[in-house]
Protein backbone atom coordinates (compact mmCIF):
# COMPACT_ATOMS: atom_id res chain seq x y z
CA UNK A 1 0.00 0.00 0.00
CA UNK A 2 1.51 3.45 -1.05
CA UNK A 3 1.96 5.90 1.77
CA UNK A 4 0.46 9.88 0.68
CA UNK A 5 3.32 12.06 -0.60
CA UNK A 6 2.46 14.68 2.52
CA UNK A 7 2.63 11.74 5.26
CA UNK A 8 6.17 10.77 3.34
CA UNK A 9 6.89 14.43 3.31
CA UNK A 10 6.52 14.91 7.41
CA UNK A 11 8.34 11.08 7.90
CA UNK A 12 11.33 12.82 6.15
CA UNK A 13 10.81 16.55 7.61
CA UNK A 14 9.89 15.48 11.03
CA UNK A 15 10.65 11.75 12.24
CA UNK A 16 10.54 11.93 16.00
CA UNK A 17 6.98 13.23 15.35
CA UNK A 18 5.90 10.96 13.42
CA UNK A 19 6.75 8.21 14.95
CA UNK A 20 4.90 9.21 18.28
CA UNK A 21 1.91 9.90 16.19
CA UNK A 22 2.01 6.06 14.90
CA UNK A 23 2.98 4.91 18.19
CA UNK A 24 -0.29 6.94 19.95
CA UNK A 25 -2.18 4.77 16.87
CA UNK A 26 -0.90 1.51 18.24
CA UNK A 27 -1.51 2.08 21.67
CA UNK A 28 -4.90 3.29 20.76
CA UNK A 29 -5.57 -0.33 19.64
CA UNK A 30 -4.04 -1.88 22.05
CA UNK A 31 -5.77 -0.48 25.11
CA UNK A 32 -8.98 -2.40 24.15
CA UNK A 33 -10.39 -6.09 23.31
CA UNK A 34 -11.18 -5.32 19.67
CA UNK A 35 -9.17 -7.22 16.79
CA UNK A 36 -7.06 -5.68 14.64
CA UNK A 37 -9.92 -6.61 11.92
CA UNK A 38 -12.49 -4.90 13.89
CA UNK A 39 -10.61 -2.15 14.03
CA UNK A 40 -9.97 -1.59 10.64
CA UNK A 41 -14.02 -1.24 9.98
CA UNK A 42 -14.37 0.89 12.91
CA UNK A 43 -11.55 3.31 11.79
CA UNK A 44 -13.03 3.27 8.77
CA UNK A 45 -16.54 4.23 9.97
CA UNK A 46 -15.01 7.03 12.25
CA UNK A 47 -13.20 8.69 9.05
CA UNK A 48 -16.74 8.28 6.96
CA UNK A 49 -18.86 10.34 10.00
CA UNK A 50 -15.70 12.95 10.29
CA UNK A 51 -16.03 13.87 6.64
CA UNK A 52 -12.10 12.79 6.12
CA UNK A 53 -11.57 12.08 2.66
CA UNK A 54 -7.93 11.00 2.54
CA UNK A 55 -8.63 8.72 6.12
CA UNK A 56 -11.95 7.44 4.86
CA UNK A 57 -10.05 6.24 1.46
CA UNK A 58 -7.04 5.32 3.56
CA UNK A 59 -9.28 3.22 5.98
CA UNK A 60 -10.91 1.69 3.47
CA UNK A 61 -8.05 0.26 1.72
CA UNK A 62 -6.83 -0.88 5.34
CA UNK A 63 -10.39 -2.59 5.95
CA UNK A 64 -10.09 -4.28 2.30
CA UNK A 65 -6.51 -5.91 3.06
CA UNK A 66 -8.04 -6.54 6.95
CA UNK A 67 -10.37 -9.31 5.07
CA UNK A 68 -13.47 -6.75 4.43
CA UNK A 69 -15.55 -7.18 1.90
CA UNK A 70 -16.51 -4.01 -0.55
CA UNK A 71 -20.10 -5.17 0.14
CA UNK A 72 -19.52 -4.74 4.06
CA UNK A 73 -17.41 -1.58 3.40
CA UNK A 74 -20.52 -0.11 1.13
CA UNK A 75 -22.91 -1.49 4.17
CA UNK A 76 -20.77 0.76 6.44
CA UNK A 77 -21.46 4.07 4.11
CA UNK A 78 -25.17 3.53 4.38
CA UNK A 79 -25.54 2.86 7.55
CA UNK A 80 -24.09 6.56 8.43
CA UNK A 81 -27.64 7.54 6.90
CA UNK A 82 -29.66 7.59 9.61
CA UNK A 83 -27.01 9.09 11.96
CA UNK A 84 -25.36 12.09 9.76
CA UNK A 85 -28.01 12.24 6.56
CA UNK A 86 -28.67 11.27 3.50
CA UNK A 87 -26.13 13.76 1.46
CA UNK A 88 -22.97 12.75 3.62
CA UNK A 89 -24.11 8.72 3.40
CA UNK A 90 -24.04 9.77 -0.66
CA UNK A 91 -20.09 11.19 -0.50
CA UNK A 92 -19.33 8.71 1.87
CA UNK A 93 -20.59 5.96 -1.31
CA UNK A 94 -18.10 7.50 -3.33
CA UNK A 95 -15.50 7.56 -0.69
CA UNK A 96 -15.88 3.53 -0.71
CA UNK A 97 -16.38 3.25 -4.29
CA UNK A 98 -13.08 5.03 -5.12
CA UNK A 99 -11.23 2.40 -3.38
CA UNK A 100 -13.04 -0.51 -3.77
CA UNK A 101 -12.83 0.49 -8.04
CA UNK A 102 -8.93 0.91 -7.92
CA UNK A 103 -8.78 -2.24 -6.14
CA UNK A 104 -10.98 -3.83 -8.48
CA UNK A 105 -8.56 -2.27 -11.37
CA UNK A 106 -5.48 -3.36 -9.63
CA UNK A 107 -6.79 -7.07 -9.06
CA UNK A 108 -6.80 -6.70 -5.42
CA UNK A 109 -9.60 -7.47 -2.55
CA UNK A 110 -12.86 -5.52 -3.16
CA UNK A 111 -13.85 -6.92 -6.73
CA UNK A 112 -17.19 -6.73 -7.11
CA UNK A 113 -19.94 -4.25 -5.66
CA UNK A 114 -21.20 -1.55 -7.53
CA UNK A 115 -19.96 0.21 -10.43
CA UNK A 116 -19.56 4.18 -9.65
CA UNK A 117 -21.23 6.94 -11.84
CA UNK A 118 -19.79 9.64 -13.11
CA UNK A 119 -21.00 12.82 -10.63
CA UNK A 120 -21.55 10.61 -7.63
């Protein structure tokens, strides 16, 4: 999985801090029961309700090589529906159906699922 050129960037720029901010991630999943599975499809559900782009398509390739299907990941954008609305559940579709396409494309996990339409 290729790393974003700006999280390269700061590894480069600023080590020390980056490597607390990746150790504060493992500790974060280490200080409960959840699996690292689990994790990956909560992560990924907390990126779709924040509105984070780059961590909702980052989590969702995560949650695709944690064993997640791209029907489970696509169950995960519609079930923010009822919680955040109907538009956000829409972007968050796309969100999912960026990743799970380029996965598709590249032969990886996530074949399958819908096909995504030009203007979301």
């Amino acid at each position: 999985m290729s790393l974003p050129s700006a999280y390269r960037r700061i590894g480069k720029e600023q080590p020390e801090l980056l490597k607390a901010y990746e150790r504060f991630g493992e500790m974060c999943a280490k200080a409960g029961p959840l699996d690292a599975r689990t994790i990956a499809l909560v992560k990924l559900a907390i990126s779709l309700g924040a509105g984070l782009e780059g961590a909702a398509h980052s989590h969702c390739r995560k949650a695709l090589a944690a064993g997640w299907s791209a029907e489970e990941l696509m169950h995960v954008a519609h079930l923010c529906g009822p919680t955040i609305g109907f538009p956000p559940m829409m972007r968050n579709r796309g969100w999912v159906e960026d990743v799970v396409e380029k996965a598709a494309k590249d032969g990886k996990k996530g074949k399958g699922g819908e096909k995504r339409k030009k203007g979301r």
